[in-house]
C-alpha atoms as a PDB file:
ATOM      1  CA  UNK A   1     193.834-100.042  43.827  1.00  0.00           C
ATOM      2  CA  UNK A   2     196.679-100.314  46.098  1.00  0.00           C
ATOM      3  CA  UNK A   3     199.464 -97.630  45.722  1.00  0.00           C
ATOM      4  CA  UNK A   4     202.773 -99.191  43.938  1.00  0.00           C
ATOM      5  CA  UNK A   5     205.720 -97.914  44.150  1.00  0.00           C
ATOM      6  CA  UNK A   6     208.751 -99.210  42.652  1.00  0.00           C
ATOM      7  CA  UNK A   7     212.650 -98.106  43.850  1.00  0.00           C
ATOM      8  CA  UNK A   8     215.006 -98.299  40.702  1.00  0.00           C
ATOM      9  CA  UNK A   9     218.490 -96.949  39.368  1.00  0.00           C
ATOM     10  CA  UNK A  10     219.151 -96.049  35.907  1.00  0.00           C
ATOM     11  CA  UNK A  11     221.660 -98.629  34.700  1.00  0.00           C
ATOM     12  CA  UNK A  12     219.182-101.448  36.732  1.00  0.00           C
ATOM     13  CA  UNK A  13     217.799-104.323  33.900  1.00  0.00           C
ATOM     14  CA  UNK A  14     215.681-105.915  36.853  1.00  0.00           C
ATOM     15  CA  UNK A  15     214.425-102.717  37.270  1.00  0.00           C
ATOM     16  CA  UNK A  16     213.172-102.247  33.627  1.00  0.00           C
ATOM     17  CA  UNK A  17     211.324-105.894  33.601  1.00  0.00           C
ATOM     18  CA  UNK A  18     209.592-105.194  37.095  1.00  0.00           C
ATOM     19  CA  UNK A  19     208.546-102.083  35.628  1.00  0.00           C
ATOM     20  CA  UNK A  20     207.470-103.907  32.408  1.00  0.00           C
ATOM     21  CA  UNK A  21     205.206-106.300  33.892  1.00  0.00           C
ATOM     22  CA  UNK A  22     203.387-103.622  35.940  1.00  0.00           C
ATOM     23  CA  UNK A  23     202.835-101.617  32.745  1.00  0.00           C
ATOM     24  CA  UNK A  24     201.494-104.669  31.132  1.00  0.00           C
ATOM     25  CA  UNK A  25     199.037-105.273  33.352  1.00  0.00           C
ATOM     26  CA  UNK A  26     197.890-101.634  33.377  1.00  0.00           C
ATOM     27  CA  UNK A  27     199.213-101.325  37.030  1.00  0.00           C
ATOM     28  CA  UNK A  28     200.184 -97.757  38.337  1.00  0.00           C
ATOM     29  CA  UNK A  29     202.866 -97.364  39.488  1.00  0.00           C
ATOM     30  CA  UNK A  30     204.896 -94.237  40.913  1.00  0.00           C
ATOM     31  CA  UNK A  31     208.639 -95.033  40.414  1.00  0.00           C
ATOM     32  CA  UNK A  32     211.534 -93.426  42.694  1.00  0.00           C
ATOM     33  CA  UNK A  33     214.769 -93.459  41.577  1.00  0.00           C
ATOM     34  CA  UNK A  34     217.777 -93.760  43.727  1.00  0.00           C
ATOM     35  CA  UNK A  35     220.401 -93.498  41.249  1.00  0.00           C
ATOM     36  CA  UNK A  36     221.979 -90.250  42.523  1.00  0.00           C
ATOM     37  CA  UNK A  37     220.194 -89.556  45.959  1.00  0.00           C
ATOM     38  CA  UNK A  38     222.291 -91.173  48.278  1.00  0.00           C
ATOM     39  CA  UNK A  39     220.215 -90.649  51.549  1.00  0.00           C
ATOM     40  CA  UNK A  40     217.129 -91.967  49.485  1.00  0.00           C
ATOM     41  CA  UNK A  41     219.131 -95.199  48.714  1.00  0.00           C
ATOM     42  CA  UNK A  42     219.936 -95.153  52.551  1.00  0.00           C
ATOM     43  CA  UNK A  43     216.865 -94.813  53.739  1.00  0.00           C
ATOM     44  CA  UNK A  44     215.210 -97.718  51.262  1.00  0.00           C
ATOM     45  CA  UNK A  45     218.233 -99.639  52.820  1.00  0.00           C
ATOM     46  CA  UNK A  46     217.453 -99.238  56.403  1.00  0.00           C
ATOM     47  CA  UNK A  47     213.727 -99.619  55.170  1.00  0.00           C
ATOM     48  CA  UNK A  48     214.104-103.403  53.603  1.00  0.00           C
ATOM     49  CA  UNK A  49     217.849-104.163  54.948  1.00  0.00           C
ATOM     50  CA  UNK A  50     218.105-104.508  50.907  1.00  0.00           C
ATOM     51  CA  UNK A  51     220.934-103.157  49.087  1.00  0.00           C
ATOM     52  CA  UNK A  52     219.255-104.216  45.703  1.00  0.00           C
ATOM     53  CA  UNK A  53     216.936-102.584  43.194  1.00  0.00           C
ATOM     54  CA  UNK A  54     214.067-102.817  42.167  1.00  0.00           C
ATOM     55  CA  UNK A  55     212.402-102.890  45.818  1.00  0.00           C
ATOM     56  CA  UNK A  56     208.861-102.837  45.616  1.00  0.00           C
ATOM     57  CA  UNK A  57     205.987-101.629  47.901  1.00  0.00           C
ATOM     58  CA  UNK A  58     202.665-102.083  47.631  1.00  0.00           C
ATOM     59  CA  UNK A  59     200.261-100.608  49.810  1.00  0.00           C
ATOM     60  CA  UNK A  60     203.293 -99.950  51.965  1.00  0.00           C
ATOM     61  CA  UNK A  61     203.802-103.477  52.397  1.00  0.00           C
ATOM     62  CA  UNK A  62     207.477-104.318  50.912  1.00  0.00           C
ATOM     63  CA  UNK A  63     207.119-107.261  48.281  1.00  0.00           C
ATOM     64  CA  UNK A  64     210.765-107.952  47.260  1.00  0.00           C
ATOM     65  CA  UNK A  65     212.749-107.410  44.115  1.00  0.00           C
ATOM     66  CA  UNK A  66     211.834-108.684  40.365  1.00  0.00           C
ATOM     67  CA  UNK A  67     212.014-111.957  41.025  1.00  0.00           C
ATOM     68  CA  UNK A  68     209.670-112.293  43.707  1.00  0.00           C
ATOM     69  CA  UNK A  69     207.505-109.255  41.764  1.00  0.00           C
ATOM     70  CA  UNK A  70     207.376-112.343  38.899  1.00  0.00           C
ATOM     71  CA  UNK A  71     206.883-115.020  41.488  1.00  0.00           C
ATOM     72  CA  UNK A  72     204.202-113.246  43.060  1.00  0.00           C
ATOM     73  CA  UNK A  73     202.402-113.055  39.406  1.00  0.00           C
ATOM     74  CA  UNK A  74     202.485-116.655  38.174  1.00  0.00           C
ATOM     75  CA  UNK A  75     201.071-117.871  41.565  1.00  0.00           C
ATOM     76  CA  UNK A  76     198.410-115.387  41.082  1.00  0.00           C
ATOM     77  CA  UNK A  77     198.851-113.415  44.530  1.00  0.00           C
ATOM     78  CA  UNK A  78     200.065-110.083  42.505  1.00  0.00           C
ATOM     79  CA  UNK A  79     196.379-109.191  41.436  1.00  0.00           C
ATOM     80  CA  UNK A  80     195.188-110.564  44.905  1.00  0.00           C
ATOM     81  CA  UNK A  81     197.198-108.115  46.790  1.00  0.00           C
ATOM     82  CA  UNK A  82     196.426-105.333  44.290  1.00  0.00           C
ATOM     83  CA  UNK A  83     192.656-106.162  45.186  1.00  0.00           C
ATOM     84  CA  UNK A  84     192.950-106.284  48.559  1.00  0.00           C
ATOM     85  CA  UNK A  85     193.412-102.240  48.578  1.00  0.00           C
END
């Protein structure tokens, strides 16, 4: 399965739901928190041009925030992607 990994602060709610939805569907995920690493949340910016948590990869492949984390499961492409890997 593809490698996950999910960029979050502390104090984040959309952070807690993306992360709930992977652990419901038994998805691994390795979670990096930016909260007080300033050159980490730099880099992730310069990375996505985001300034917003959660920003998720998988496989290396940036995938969005929650929202499109959720989108991406109701149209069904979430566990296509994961299979791809």
């Amino acid at each position: 399965m593809a490698e996950v990994i999910v960029y979050t602060t502390r104090i984040c709610p959309y952070c807690v739901r993306a992360k709930q939805l992977l652990t419901r569907k038994g998805i691994a995920f390795r979670e990096v928190d930016v909260s007080d690493d300033p050159l980490e949340r730099q880099a992730l910016v310069q990375r996505t041009g985001q300034r917003t948590v959660p920003q998720i990869f998988i496989a290396d492949q940036s995938i969005g925030g929650c929202d499109d984390l959720y989108a991406l499961d109701r149209s069904g492409e979430l566990d296509r992607l994961l299979a791809r890997y």
